[in-house]
Protein backbone atom coordinates (compact mmCIF):
# COMPACT_ATOMS: atom_id res chain seq x y z
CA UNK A 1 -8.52 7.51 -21.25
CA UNK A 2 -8.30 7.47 -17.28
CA UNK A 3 -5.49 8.42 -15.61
CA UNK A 4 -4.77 5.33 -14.76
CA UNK A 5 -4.34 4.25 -18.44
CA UNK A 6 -2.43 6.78 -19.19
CA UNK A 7 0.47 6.27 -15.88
CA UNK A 8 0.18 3.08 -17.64
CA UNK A 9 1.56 4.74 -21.15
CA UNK A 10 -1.41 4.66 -22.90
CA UNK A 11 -0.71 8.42 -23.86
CA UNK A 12 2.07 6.82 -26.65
CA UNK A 13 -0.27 3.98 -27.03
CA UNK A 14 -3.43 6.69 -28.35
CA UNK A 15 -0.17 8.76 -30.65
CA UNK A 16 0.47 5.22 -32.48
CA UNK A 17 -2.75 4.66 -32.94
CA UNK A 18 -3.81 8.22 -34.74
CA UNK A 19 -0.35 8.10 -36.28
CA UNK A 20 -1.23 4.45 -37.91
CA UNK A 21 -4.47 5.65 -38.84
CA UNK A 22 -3.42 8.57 -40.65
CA UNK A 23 -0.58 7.00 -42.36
CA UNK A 24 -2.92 4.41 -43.83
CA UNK A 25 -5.60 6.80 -44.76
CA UNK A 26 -8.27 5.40 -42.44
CA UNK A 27 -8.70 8.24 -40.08
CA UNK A 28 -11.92 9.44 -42.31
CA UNK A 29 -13.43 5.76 -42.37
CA UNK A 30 -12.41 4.90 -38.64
CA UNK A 31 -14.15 6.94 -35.89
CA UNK A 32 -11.65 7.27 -32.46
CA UNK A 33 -13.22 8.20 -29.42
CA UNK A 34 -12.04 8.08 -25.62
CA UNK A 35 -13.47 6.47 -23.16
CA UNK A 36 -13.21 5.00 -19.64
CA UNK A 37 -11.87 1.09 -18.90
CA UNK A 38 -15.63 -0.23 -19.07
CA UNK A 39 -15.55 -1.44 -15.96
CA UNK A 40 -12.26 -3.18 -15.81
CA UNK A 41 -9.68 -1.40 -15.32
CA UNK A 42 -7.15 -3.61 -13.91
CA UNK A 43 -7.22 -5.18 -17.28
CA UNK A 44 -6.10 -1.88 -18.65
CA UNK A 45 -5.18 0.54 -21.09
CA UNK A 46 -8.31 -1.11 -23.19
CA UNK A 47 -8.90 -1.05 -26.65
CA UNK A 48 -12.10 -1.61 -28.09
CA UNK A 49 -13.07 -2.03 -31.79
CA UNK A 50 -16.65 -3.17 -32.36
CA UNK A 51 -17.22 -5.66 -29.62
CA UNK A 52 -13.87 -6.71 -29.37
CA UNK A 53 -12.09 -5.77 -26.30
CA UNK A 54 -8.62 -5.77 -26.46
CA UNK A 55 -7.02 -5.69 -22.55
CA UNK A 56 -3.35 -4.74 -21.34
CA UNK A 57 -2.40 -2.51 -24.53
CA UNK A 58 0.68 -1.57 -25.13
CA UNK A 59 2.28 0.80 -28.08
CA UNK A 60 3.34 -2.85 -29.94
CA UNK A 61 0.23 -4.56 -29.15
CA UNK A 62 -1.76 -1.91 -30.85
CA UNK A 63 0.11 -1.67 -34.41
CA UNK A 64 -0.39 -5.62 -34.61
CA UNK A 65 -4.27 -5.78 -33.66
CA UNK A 66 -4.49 -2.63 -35.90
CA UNK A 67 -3.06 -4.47 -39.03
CA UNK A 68 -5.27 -7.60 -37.96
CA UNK A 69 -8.53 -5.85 -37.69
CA UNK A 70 -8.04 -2.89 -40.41
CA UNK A 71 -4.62 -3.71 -42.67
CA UNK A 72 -7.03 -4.82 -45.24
CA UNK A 73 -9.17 -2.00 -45.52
């Protein structure tokens, strides 16, 4: 959620991934919070779910690792 993240487009990146989250229903079961790039922000925009870190995200990036990790929900 640093600025560098979002220069990076990570603004769109966070809109897909609300906008995926409420079209599948999952935005009650799923908990979304901002953070910084844990340390590594050259890697960046991050995405985290559990203890999987997801690095370089991208808008396209995120709907496919959403599907993997939640499409069967």
């Amino acid at each position: 959620m640093g600025s560098s993240c979002f220069s990076r487009g990570n603004k769109k990146t966070l809109q897909i991934i609300q906008q995926y989250l409420k079209e599948h229903h999952k935005e009650h079961e799923i908990i979304l919070k901002g953070n910084h790039c844990f340390g590594n922000c050259s890697e960046g925009p991050i995405l985290k779910i559990g203890e999987r870190v997801y690095e370089h995200m991208n808008m396209d990036r995120s709907l496919e690792i959403l599907e993997k990790e939640f499409g069967d929900l």
